[in-house]
Structure formats: C-alpha cells, structure tokens
Protein backbone atom coordinates (compact mmCIF):
# COMPACT_ATOMS: atom_id res chain seq x y z
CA UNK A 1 399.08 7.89 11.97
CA UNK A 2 401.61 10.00 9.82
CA UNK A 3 401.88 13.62 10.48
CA UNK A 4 399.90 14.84 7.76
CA UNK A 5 397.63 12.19 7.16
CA UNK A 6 394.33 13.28 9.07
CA UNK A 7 394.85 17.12 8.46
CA UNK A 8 391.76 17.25 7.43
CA UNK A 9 390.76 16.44 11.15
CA UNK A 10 390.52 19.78 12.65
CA UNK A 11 388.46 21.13 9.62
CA UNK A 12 385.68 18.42 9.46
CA UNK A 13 382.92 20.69 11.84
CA UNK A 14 383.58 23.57 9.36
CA UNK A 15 385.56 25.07 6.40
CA UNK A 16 388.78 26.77 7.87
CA UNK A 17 389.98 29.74 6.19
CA UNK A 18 386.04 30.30 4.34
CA UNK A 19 384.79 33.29 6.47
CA UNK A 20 387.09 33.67 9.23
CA UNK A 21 390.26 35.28 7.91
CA UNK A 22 392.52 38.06 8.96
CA UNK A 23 391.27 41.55 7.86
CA UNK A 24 393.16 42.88 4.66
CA UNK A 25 395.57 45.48 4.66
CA UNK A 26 394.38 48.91 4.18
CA UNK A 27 391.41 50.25 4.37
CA UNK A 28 388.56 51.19 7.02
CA UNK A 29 387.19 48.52 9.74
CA UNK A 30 384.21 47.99 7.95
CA UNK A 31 386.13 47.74 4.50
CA UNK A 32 389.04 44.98 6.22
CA UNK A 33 385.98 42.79 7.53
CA UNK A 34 384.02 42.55 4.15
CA UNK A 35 387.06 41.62 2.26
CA UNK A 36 388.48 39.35 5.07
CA UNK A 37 384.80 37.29 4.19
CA UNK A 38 385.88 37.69 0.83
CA UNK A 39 389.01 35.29 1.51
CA UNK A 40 391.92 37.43 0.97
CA UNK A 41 394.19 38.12 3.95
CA UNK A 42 397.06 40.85 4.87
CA UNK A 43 398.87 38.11 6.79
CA UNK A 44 400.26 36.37 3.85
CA UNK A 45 400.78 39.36 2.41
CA UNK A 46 404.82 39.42 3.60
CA UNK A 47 405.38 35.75 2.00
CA UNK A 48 403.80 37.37 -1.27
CA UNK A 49 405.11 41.04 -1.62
CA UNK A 50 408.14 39.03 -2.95
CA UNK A 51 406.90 36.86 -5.46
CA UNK A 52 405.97 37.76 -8.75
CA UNK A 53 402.56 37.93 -9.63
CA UNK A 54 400.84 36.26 -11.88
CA UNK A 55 399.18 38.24 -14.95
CA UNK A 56 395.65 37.25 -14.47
CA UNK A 57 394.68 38.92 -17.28
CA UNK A 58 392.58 36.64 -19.12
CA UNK A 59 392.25 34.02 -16.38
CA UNK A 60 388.83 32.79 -15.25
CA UNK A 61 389.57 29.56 -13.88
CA UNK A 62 391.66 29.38 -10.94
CA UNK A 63 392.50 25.32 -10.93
CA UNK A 64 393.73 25.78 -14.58
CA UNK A 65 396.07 28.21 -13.85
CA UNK A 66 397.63 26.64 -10.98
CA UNK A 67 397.39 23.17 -12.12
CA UNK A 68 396.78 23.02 -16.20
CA UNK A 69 393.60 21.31 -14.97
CA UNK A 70 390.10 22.54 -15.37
CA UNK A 71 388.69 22.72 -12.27
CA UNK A 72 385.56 20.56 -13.38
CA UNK A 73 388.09 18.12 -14.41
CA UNK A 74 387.12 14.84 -12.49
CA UNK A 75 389.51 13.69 -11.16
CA UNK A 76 388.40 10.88 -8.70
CA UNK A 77 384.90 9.27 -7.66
CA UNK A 78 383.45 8.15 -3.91
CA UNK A 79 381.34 5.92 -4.87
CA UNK A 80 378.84 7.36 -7.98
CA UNK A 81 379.97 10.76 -6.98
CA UNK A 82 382.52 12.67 -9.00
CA UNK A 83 385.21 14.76 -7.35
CA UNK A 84 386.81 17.43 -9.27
CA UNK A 85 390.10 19.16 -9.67
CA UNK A 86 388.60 22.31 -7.66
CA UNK A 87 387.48 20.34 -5.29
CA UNK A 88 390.92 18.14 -4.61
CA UNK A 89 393.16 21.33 -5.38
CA UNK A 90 391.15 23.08 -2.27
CA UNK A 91 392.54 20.55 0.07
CA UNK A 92 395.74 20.15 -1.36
CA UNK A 93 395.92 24.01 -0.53
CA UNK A 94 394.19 23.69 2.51
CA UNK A 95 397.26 21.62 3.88
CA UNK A 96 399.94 22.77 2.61
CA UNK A 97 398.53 26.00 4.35
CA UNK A 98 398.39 23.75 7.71
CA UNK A 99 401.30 22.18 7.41
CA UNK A 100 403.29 25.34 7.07
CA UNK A 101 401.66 27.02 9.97
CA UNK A 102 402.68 24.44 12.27
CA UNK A 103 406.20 25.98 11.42
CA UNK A 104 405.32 29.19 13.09
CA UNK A 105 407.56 31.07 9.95
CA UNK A 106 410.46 28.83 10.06
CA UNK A 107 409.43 27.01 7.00
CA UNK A 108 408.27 28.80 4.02
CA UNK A 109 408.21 25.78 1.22
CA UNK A 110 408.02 22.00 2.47
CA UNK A 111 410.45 19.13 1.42
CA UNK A 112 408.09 17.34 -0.97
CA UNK A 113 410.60 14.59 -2.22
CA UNK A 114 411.27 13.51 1.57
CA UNK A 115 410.08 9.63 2.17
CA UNK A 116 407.65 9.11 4.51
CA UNK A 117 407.75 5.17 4.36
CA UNK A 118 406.53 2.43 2.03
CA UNK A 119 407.75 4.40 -1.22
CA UNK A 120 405.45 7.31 -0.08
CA UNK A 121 406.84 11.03 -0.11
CA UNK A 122 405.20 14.12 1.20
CA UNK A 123 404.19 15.24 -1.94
CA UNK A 124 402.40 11.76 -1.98
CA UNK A 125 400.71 12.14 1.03
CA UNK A 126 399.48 15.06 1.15
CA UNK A 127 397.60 14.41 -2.49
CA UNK A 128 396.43 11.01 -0.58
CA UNK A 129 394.95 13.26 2.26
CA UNK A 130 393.55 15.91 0.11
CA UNK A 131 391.61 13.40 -1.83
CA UNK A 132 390.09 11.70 1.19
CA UNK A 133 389.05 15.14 2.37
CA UNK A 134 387.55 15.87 -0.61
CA UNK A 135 385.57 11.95 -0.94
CA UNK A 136 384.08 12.86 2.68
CA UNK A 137 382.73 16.50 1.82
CA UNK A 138 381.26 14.93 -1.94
CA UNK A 139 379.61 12.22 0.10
CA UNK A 140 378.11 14.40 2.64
CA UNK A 141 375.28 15.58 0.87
CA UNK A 142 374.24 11.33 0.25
CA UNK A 143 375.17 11.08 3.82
CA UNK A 144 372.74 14.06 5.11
CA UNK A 145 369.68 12.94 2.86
CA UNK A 146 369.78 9.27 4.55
CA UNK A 147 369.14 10.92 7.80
CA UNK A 148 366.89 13.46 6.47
CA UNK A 149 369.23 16.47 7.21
CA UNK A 150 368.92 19.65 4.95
CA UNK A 151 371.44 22.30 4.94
CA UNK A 152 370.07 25.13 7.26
CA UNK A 153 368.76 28.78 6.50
CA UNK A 154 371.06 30.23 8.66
CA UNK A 155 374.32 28.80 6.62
CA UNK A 156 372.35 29.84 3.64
CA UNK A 157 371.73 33.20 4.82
CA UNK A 158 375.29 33.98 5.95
CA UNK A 159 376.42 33.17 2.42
CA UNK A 160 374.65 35.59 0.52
CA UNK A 161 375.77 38.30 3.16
CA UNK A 162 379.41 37.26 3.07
CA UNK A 163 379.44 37.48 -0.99
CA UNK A 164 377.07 40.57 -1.07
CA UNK A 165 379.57 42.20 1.52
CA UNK A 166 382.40 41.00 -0.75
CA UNK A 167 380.78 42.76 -4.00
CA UNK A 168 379.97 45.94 -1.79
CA UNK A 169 383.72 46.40 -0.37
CA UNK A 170 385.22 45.20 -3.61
CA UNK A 171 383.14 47.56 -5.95
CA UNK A 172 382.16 44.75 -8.38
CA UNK A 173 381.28 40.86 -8.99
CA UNK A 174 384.82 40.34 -10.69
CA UNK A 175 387.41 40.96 -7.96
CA UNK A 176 384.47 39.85 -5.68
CA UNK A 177 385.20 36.91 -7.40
CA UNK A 178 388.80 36.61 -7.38
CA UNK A 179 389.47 37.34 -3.41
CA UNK A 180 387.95 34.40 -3.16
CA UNK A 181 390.76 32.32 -5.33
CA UNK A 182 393.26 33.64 -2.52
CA UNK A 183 392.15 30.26 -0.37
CA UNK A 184 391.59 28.56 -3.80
CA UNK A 185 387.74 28.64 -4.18
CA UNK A 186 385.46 29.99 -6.24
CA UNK A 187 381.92 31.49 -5.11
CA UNK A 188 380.35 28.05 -6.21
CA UNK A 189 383.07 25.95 -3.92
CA UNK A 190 383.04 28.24 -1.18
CA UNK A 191 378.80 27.67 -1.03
CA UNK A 192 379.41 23.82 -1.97
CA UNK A 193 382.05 23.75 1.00
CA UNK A 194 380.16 25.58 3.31
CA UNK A 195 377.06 23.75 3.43
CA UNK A 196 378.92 20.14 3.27
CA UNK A 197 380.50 21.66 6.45
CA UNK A 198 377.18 22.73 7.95
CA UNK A 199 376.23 19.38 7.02
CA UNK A 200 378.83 17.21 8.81
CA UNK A 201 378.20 19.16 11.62
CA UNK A 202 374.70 18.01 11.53
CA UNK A 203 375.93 14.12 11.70
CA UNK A 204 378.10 14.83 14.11
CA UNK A 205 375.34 16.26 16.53
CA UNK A 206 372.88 13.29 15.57
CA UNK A 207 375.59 10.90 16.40
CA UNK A 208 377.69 11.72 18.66
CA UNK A 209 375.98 15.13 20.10
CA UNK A 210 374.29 15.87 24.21
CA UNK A 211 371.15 13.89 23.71
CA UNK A 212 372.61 11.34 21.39
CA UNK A 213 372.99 7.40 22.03
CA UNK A 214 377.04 8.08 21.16
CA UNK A 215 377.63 11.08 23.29
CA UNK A 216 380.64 10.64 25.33
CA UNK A 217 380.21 9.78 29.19
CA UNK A 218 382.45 12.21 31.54
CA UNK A 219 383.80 8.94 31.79
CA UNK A 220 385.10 7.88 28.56
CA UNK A 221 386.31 11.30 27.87
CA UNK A 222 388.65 11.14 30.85
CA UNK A 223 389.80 7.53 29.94
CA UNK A 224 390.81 8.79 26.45
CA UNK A 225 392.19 12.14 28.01
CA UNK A 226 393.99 10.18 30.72
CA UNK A 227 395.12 7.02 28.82
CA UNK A 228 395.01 8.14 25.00
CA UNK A 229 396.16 11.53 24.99
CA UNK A 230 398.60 10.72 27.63
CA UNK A 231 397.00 13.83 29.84
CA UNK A 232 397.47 15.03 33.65
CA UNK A 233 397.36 18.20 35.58
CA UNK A 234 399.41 19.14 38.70
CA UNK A 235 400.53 21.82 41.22
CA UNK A 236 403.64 21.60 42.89
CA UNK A 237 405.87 23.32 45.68
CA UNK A 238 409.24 23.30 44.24
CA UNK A 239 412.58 23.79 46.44
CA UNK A 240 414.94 24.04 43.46
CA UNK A 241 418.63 22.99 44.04
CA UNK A 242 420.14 25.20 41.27
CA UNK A 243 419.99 28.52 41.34
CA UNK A 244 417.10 29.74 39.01
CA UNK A 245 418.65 32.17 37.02
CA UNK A 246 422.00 30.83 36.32
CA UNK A 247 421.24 27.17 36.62
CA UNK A 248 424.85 26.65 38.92
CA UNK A 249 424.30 23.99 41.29
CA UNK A 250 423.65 24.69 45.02
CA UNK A 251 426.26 23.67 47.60
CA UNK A 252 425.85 20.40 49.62
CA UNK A 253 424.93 22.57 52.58
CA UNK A 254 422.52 24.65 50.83
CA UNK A 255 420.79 22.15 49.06
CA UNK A 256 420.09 19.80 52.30
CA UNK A 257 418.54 22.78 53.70
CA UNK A 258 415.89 23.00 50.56
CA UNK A 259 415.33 19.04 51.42
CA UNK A 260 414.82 19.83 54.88
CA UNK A 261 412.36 22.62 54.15
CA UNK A 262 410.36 20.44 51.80
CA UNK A 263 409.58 18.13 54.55
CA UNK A 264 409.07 20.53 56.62
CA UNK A 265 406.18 21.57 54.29
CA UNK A 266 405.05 18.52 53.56
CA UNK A 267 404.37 17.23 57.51
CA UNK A 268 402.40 20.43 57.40
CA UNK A 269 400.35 19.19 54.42
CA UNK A 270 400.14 15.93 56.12
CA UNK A 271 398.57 17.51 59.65
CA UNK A 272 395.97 19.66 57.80
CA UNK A 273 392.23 19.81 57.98
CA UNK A 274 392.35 21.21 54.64
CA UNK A 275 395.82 20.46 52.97
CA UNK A 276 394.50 21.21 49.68
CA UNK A 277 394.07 24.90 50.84
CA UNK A 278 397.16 24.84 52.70
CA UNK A 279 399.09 23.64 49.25
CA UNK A 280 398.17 26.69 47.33
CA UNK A 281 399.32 29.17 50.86
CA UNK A 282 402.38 27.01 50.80
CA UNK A 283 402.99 26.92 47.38
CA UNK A 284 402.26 30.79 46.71
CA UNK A 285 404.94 31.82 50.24
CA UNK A 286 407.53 28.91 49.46
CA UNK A 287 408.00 27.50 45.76
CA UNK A 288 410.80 28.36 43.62
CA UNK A 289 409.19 27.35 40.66
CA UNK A 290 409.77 30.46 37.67
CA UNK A 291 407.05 28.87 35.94
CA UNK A 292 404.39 29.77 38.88
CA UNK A 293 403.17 33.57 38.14
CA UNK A 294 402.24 32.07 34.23
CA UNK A 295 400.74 28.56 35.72
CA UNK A 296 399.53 29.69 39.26
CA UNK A 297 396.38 27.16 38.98
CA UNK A 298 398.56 24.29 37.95
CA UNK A 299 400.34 22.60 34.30
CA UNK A 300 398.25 20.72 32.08
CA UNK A 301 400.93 18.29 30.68
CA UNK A 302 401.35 15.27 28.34
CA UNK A 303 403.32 12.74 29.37
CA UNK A 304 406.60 12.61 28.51
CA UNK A 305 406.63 16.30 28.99
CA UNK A 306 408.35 16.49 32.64
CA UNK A 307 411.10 15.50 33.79
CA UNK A 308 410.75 11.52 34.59
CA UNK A 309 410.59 11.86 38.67
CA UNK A 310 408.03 14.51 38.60
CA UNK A 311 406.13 13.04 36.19
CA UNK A 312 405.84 9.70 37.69
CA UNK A 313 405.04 10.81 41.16
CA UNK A 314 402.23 12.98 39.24
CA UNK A 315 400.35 9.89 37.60
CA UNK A 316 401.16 7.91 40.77
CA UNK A 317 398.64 10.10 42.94
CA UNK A 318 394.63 10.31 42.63
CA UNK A 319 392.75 13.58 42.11
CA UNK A 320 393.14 15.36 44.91
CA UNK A 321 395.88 13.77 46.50
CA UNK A 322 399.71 15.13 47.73
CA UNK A 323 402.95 13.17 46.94
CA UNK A 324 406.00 12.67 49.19
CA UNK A 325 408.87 14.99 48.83
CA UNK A 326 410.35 13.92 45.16
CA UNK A 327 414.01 14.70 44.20
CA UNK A 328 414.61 15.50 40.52
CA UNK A 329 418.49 15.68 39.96
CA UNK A 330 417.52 18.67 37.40
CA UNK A 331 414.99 20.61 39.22
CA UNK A 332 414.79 19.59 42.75
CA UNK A 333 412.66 18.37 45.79
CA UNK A 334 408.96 18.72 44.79
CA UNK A 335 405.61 18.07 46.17
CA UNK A 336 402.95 17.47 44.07
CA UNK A 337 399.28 17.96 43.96
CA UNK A 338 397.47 16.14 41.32
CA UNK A 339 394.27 17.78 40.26
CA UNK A 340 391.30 16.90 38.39
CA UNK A 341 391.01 16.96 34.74
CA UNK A 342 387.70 19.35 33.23
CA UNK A 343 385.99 16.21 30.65
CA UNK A 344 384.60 19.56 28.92
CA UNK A 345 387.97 20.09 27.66
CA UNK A 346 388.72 17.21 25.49
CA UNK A 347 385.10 15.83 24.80
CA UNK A 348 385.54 17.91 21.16
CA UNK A 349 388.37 15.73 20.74
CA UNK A 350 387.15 12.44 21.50
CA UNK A 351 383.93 13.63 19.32
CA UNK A 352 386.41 14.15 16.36
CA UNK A 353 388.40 11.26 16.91
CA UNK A 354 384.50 9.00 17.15
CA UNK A 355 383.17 10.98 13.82
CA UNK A 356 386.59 9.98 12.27
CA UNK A 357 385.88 6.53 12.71
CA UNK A 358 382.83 6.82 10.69
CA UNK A 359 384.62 8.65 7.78
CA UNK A 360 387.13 5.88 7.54
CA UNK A 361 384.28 3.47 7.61
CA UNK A 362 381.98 5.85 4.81
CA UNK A 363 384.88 5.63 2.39
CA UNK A 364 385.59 1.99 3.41
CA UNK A 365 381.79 1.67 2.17
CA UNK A 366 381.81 3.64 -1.14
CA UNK A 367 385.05 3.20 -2.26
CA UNK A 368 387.38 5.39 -3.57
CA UNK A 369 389.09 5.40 -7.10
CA UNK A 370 391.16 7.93 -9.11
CA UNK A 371 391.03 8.77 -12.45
CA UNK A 372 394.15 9.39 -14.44
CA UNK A 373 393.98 13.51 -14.14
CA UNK A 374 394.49 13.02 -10.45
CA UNK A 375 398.30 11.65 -11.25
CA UNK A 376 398.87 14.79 -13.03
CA UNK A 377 398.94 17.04 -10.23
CA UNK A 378 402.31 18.04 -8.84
CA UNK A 379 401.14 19.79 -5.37
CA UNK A 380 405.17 21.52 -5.74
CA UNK A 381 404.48 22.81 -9.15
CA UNK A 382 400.76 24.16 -7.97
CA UNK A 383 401.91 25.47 -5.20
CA UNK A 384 404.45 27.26 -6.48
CA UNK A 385 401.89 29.07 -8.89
CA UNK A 386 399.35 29.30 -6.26
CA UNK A 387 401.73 32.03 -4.48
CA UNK A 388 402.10 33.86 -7.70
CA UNK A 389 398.21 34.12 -7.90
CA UNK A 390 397.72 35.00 -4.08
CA UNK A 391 400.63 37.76 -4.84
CA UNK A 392 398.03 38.96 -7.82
CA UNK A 393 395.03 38.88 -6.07
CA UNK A 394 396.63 40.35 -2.82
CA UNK A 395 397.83 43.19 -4.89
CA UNK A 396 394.79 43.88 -6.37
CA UNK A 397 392.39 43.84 -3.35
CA UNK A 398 394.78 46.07 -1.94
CA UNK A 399 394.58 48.70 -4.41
CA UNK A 400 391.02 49.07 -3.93
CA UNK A 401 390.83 48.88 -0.26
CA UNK A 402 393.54 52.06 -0.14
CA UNK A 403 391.65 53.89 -3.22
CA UNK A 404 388.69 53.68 -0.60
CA UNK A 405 390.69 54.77 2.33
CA UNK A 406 392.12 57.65 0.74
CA UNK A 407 388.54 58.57 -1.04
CA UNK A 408 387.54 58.27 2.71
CA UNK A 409 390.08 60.29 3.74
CA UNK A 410 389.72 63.25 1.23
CA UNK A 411 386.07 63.18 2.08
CA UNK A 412 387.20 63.93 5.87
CA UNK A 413 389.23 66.69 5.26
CA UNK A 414 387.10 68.16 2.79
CA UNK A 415 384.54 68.24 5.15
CA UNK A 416 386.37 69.39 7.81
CA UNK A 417 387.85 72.37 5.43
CA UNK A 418 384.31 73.48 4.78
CA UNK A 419 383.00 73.46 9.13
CA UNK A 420 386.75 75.52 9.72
C-alpha cells in the first residue's frame, strides 16, 4: 500500500474537516464556534496571511476558480452514477490537507513530480485516491437503499443548525456561503457529504458493528494487533550502563555492578508470591529508565521500534510474564514485563481495515471510468489557487468576526460608562 493511497481511510465513518474545525480568529466564543461550523479556520490562517488573495469578486463557483472546471462538470462515473468536479476536487483537497499535516509544518507544498513507481507520480496518485474516495461516497446512497438504510434526523437536524449558525455569525447567506469554500465545499456538498458519511457509518454498524455476524472477536483483534500491526506492550527495570544524561559509557567496574544489581532484582521477582506487584515497587525504587515518569504504566510499541535485544525478549514472553536479565550494548541490562494488550484499542482499526475490504470489492463491482475532464486537473495548479481563495475567504470572515468583537466591545463600555 503506497503512502497516500488509502487516505481516504481515516475519513470513511465521517467527513473530516465538515463541522469540527478550529475556531476562527477574532471574535467572541460563541462567534469562533459558529464560524468554525461554517468551515473556515484561524489555523491556516499563518500559511495564508502571505499569499495573495484571490479577488472573488464575481466568483460563484468555487471548482471553476480553482480548477477552470465547473463543479457539475462530470468528471468520472461508479457505475450509472456520475461524479463531479466538486465532488473529486473535495478529496483532492482533502489530501493534500492530510498529507501536509503529517509534516507537522515542515512541509508547506508537496513534490508532485516525484515517482512513486510504475510511471506514477504523486500528483498521480493522489488524483487516483481522490477519485476512489469520491466513487465510494456517490455509491453510498445505492449502497444504503439495498439495505434499507435512510440518512437519520439527527444528521439532518445538525445541518440546518450548523448553516443557520453560519448565516447568524456571518450576518448573511453569501459569506455564509463562502466559509464554507475554505475546505472546498459548497452548502449542497457539505449536506451531500455529510449524509453519505452518516450513511457509511450505517454499513459499517450493520456489518461489522457489536451485534453483527462480522464483529471482531477479542480474538481476531489481538491477532491483527499482535501479528498485523506488529503491536506489544511492556514494562521494564532498566540498569543503564551509560550515564543518562551524557550518554559516556560506564567503567568496567561500574557497569558489572548494574549487572549484578539486575540479578539481584530479578531472583527477587523470581521468589515472589506476587512478582507482578513486586515489578512495579522494583521498577518505581530501581530503574534508570528517563522515559519512566512519561510511561510509568508501560510503552505501547511497534516492532521495530526498540532496540533489537529488548524487543525480542519482549515478544519472547506471554502476558504476564518476566524475562531474564537482557543486555542491550546501547541501553543496558533490562528486565521485562510483557503486559496485555486492551482489544478495545485497535478493534476501530481492524473495523476500518474489514469495511475497506468491501469498498475495494463495491468499486471492483461497479466499475470505475473517467471521463476526459478528469485528465484536466492539475492538483499543483489547483492547489496553488486553492490557497489564494482560503487567503480571500480567511480575510473576509475575519473582518466580520472583529467588526462584531469590537461592536461587542463598544457596547461594553458604553454600558459600563452609563452604570459609572
């Protein structure tokens, strides 16, 4: 699986970025929440505030002015179903968005000519991933109405408040409108998107939810934990033979007296009643480990992530049980406690991974074709004019949310002038 490929992966159970943004900039509480529904964000607002805006005088349709395509171009069709430019550009947004949060900041603009194999570059892919996104959410509705799902009142409802709370903070249906090309949707796509979402969530619970023939044993969720995702937790009591602060070696003399110590704690361990509660007395009085005041109930690790001796002693042991003392020429002498993995904590995933099978298989099913608009788009090109629109509309919900704040403001002191 490349890198990119399944972004869509984390954003099948619901729309990310729809309702659940960071408040803007300016602005009272109440103000920052209704406009954060309304899709614009003061986050970005540092990778905008130097990019020029775009004039949106004039402009009404988002997709053409980022990508010189209509948005009700079609662009490619799932089966009988018609996907169009709004609906593709969305996800080619969407992760681009992803993709450069991974970065944490370090990466403001991605390298779209790079190859990713078989004649494929980024640019490539992530058009390839946007448009399977977009097949599964155009499908959904089919998909829903062969089990007899419906889309329910409460989505419904919360979509009327989130655009009426838009309108109210905003002052009007226009810029109402607009804050919501910030994550490149309109009202129309963000209610299309939002109830596909609601949907999928809906086959995901009849499939693979509690109460379902496909819901994951505690079982199978460890197995793919354990032997899929490569994941095992530990404690350990480390005796480190380099000092901790400087990382200098210890002397010959000083470091067979860690070893000795270790075994020491360790025939302890082995003449307990209770050497599980011993190991955490031991552990908390003896280990050297700097990592133990942020991990004190153990490291949840992949493997590969430890050093090599400590990591194979780890997967050696059974829940529950205590290694030998284990030398690590980095680190030093360690005893280990493996503990038991929570199947709570990665049955989402294994859910995810089981409702992704069925995607591939629903586009296997309908097939997939693109029309010749869809080799227009040039996700470098559209993004670049998709920060020049965020810039606008950033700018603009800004202005209103500090003309409230300040008419706020004056209405305080006013006030206040006329009790004094």
């Amino acid at each position: 699986m490349k890198p990119i490929k399944r972004f869509l992966a984390a954003a099948l159970a619901l729309v990310m970025g729809l309702s659940a943004l960071a408040g803007c900039g300016g602005g009272s509480s109440s103000s920052s929440s209704a406009a954060s529904s309304s899709g614009a964000s003061s986050s970005a607002s540092s990778s905008t505030s130097e990019v020029e805006a775009m004039d949106l005088t004039g402009v009404t349709d988002p997709y053409l002015a980022t990508s010189g395509l209509a948005g009700d171009t079609i662009v490619a069709r799932v089966g009988e179903t018609d996907i169009t430019a709004a609906e593709l550009l969305y996800w080619i947004n969407y992760g681009i968005e992803l993709t450069l949060s991974q970065y944490n900041g370090y990466m403001t603009e991605l390298p779209w000519d790079t190859d990713l194999g078989d004649g494929m570059t980024l640019s490539d892919q992530m058009k390839k991933s946007a448009l399977e996104a977009a097949a599964l959410y155009a499908l959904l509705p089919t998909l829903a109405q062969k089990e007899g799902l419906s889309v329910t009142q409460e989505t419904l409802d919360q979509l009327e408040s989130q655009r009426a709370q838009a309108v109210e903070t905003l002052g009007n249906e226009e810029l109402a409108e607009r804050s919501f090309w910030y994550q490149m949707l309109t009202w129309d796509l963000l209610s299309q998107m939002s109830t596909c979402a609601d949907l999928h969530l809906q086959l995901q619970n009849l499939y693979f939810g509690e109460g379902s023939e496909g819901y994951p044993t505690d079982a199978e969720v460890l197995a793919y934990a354990q032997d899929e995702l490569g994941v095992y937790r530990a404690k350990h009591i480390l005796l480190a033979t380099k000092n901790v602060e400087t990382g200098e070696a210890l002397d010959e003399e000083a470091a067979a007296q860690k070893k000795a110590t270790a075994e020491d704690l360790l025939a302890q361990l082995r003449a307990a009643e209770d050497p599980v509660a011993l190991f955490d007395e031991l552990m908390n009085e003896y280990s050297e480990d700097p990592g133990l005041a942020s991990y004190p109930d153990g490291y949840t690790a992949y493997k590969g992530q430890m050093v090599p001796e400590f990591e194979e002693a780890a997967l050696a042991l059974k829940d529950g049980e205590i290694s030998d003392v284990v030398y690590s020429e980095s680190t030093g002498y360690h005893i280990i406690l493996r503990l038991p993995l929570d199947p709570a904590d990665y049955r989402n995933q294994l859910v995810a991974q089981l409702m992704q099978g069925k995607t591939d298989a629903w586009l296997e099913e309908y097939g997939l074709e693109t029309m010749d608009a869809y080799d227009q788009l040039d996700p470098a090109a559209f993004r670049e004019k998709v920060v020049s629109m965020k810039a606008a509309v950033q700018q603009e919900v800004n202005a209103v949310l500090e003309a409230k704040e300040q008419e706020s403001s004056d209405s305080s002191s006013a006030a206040s002038s006329q009790e004094g």
